[in-house]
Protein backbone atom coordinates (compact mmCIF):
# COMPACT_ATOMS: atom_id res chain seq x y z
CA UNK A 1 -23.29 -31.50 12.61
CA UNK A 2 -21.93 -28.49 10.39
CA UNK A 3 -23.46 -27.89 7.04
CA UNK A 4 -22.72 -24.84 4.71
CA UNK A 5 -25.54 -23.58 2.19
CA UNK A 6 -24.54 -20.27 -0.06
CA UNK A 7 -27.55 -18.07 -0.65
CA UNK A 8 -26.60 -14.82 -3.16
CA UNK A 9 -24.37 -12.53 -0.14
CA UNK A 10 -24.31 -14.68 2.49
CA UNK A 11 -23.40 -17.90 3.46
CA UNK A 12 -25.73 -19.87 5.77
CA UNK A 13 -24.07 -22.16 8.46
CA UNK A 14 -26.18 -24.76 10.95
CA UNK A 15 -24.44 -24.93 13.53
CA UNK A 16 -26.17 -27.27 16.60
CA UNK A 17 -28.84 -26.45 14.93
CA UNK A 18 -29.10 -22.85 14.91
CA UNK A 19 -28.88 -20.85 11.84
CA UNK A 20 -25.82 -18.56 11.45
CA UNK A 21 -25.09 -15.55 8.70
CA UNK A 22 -21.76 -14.68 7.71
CA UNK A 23 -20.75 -12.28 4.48
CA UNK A 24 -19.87 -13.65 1.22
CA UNK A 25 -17.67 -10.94 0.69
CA UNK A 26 -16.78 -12.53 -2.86
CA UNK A 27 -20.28 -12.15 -3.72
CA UNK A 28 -20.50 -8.21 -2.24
CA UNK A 29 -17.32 -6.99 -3.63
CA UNK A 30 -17.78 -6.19 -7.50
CA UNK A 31 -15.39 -7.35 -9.74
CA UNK A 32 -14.15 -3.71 -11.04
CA UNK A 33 -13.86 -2.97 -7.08
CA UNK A 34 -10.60 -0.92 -6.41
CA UNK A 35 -9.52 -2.86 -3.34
CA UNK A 36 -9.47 -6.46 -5.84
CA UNK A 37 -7.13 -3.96 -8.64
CA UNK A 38 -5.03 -2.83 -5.63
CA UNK A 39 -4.70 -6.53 -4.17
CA UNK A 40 -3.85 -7.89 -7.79
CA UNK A 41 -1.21 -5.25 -8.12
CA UNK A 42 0.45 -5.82 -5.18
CA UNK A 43 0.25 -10.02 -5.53
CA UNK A 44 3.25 -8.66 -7.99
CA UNK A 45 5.64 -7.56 -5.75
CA UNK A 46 8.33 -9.67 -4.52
CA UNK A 47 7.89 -10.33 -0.22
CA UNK A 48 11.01 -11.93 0.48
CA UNK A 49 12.78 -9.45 2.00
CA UNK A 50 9.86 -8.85 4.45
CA UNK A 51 9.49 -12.77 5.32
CA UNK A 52 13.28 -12.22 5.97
CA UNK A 53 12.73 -9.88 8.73
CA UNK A 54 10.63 -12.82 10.56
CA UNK A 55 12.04 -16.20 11.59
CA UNK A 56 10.65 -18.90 13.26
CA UNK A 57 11.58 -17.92 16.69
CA UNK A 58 10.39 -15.16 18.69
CA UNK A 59 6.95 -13.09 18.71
CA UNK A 60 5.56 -12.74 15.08
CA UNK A 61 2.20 -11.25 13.67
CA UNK A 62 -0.60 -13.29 13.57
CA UNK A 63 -1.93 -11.97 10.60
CA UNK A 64 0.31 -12.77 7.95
CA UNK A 65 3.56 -9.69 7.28
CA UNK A 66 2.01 -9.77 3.18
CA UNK A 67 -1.58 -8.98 4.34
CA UNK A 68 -0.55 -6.40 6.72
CA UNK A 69 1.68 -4.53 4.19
CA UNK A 70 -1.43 -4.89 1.90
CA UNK A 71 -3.69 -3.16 4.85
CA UNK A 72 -1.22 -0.79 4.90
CA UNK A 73 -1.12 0.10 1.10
CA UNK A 74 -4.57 -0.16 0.56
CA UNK A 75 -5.63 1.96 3.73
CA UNK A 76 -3.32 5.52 2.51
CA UNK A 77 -4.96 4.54 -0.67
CA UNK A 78 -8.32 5.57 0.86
CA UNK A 79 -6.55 7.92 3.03
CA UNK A 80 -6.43 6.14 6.28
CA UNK A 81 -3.84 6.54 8.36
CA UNK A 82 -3.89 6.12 11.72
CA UNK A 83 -3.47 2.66 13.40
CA UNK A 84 -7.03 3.13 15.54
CA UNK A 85 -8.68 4.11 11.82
CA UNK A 86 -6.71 1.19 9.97
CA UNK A 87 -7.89 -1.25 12.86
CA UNK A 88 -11.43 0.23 12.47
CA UNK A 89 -11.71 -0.09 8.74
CA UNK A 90 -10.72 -3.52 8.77
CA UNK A 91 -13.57 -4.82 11.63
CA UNK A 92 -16.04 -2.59 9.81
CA UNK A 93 -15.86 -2.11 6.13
CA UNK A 94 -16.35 -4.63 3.98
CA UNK A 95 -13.51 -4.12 1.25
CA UNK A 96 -11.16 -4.33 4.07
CA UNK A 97 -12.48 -7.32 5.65
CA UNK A 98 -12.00 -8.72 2.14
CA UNK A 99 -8.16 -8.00 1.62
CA UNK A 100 -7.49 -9.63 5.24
CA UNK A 101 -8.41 -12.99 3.32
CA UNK A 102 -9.49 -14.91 6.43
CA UNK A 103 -6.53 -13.63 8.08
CA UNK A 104 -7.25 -12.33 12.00
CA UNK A 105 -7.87 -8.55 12.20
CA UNK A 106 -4.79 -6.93 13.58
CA UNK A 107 -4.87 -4.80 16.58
CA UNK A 108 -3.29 -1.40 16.97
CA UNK A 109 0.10 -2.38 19.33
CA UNK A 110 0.31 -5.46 16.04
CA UNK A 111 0.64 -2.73 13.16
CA UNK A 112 2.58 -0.26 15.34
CA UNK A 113 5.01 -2.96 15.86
CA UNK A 114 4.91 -3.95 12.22
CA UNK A 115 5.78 -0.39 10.84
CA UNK A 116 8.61 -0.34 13.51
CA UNK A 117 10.32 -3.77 12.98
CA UNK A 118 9.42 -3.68 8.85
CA UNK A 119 9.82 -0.32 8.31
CA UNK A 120 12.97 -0.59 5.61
CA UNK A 121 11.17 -3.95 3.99
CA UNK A 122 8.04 -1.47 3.98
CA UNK A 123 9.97 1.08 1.88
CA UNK A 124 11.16 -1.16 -0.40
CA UNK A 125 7.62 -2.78 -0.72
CA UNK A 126 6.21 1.06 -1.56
CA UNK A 127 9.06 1.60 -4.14
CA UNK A 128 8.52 -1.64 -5.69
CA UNK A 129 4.79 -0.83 -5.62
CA UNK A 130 5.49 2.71 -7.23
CA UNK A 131 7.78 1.10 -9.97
CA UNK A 132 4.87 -1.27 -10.49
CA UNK A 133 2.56 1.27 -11.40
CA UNK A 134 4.89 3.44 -13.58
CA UNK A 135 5.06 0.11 -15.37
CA UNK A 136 1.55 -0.20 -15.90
CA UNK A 137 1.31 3.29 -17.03
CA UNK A 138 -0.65 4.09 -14.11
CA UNK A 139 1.78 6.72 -13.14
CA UNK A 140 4.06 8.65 -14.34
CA UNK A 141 7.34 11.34 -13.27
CA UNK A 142 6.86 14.08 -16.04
CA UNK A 143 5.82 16.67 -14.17
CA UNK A 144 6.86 17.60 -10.32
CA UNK A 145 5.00 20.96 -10.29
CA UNK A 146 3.62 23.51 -12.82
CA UNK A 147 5.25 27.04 -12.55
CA UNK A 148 5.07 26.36 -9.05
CA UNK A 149 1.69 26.70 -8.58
CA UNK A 150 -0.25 25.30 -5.82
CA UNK A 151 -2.81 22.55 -6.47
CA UNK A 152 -4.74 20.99 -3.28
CA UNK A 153 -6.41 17.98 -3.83
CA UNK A 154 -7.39 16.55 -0.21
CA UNK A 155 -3.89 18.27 0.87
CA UNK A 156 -4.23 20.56 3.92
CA UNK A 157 -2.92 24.41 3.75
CA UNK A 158 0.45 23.36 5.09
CA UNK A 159 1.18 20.34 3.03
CA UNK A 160 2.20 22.10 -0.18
CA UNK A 161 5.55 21.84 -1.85
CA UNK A 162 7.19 25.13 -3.42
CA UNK A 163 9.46 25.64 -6.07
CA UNK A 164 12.16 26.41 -3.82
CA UNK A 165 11.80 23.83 -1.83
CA UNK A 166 11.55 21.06 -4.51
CA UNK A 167 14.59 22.52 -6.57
CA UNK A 168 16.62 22.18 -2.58
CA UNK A 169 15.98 18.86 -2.28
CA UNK A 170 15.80 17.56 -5.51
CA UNK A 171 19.23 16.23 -5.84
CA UNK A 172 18.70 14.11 -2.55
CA UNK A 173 15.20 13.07 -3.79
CA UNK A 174 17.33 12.00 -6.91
CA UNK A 175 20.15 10.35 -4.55
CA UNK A 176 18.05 8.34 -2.08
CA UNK A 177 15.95 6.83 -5.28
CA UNK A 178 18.92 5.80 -7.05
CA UNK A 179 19.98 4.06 -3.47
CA UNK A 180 17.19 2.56 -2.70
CA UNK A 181 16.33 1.16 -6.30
CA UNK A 182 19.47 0.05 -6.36
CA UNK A 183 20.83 2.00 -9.21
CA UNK A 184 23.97 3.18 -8.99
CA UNK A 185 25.48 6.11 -11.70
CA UNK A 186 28.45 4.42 -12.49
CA UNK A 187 28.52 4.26 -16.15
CA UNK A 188 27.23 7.28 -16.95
CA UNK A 189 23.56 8.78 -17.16
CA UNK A 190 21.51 6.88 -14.83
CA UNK A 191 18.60 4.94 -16.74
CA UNK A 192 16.33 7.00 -14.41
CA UNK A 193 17.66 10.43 -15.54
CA UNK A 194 15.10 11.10 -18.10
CA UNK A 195 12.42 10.82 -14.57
CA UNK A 196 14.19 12.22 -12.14
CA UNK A 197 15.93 15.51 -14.29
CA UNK A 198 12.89 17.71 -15.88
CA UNK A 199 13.85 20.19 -17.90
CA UNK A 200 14.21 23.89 -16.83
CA UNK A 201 11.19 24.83 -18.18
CA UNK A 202 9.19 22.91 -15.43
CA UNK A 203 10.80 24.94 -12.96
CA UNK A 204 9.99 28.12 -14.78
């Protein structure tokens, strides 16, 4: 006999009769939570090229490809990283344990696998993802530096980019964005000139 009764966090299960506790994590997670923005934001991008990469044959994930690439987003978000960390966070923190959805947590060979076999679909998921949120005005390309000035967030003292630098590379940075957006300058100014060319004065 199984019977489920929801108390506030937790749901309650009987199971041969004996009680059992397991997290409501719909009740724990607030509504404003990041991790339910993040997950709602990335519900938007399109997965088919990832599901492409799988096919019925052969060994697969068990967690489902769209829940791993949303571990994945959501764990550089909070600045994990590692596979050992991003295996961690999802057994042990709850906001985590709510974006898996059910879904088993992966183990550390399953996401190094996943960023090896996926890892052109997971480019084109993270450039969808940034488009997204240049969309929603949650980002934008105005400014790559300011008079080349150093600003260190969580960055470490070798992670900086200077002016030098950026103005070397820039013109691949512009070429391998126009590739993989699929843009091509072929008519002209490319519709992601005004982004990608700021004015002399930044560089100044």
């Amino acid at each position: 006999m199984k019977q489920n009764l929801t108390i506030s966090e937790y749901n309650v299960v009987e199971r041969n009769g004996q009680l059992k506790f397991t997290l409501n994590t719909e009740k724990i997670i607030p509504e404003d939570a990041p991790v339910r923005l993040t997950d709602a934001q990335l519900e938007k991008l399109d997965y088919r090229r990832l599901y492409s990469a799988f096919s019925s044959k052969g060994r697969n994930p068990v967690t489902d490809p769209r829940v791993l690439f949303k571990v994945l987003a959501y764990a550089s978000e909070i600045h994990i990283y590692s596979n050992r960390q991003i295996v961690d966070a999802c057994e042990n923190r709850i906001d985590m344990i709510w974006l898996l959805d059910g879904e088993p947590v992966p183990d550390q060979s399953t996401i190094a696998r996943f960023k090896q076999r996926c890892a052109s679909e997971i480019e084109d998921l993270f450039y969808q993802y940034a488009r997204l949120l240049e969309k929603l005005g949650e980002t934008d390309h105005e400014t790559v530096f300011i008079n080349g000035t150093k600003i260190e967030s969580r960055a470490g003292r070798y992670t900086f980019c200077w002016r030098g630098t950026v103005e070397k590379k820039l013109t691949k940075v512009k070429e391998k964005v126009l590739e993989q957006t699929g843009i091509k300058n072929t008519l002209g100014a490319s519709p992601l000139s005004p982004i990608l060319s700021p004015p002399l004065c930044w560089l100044s």
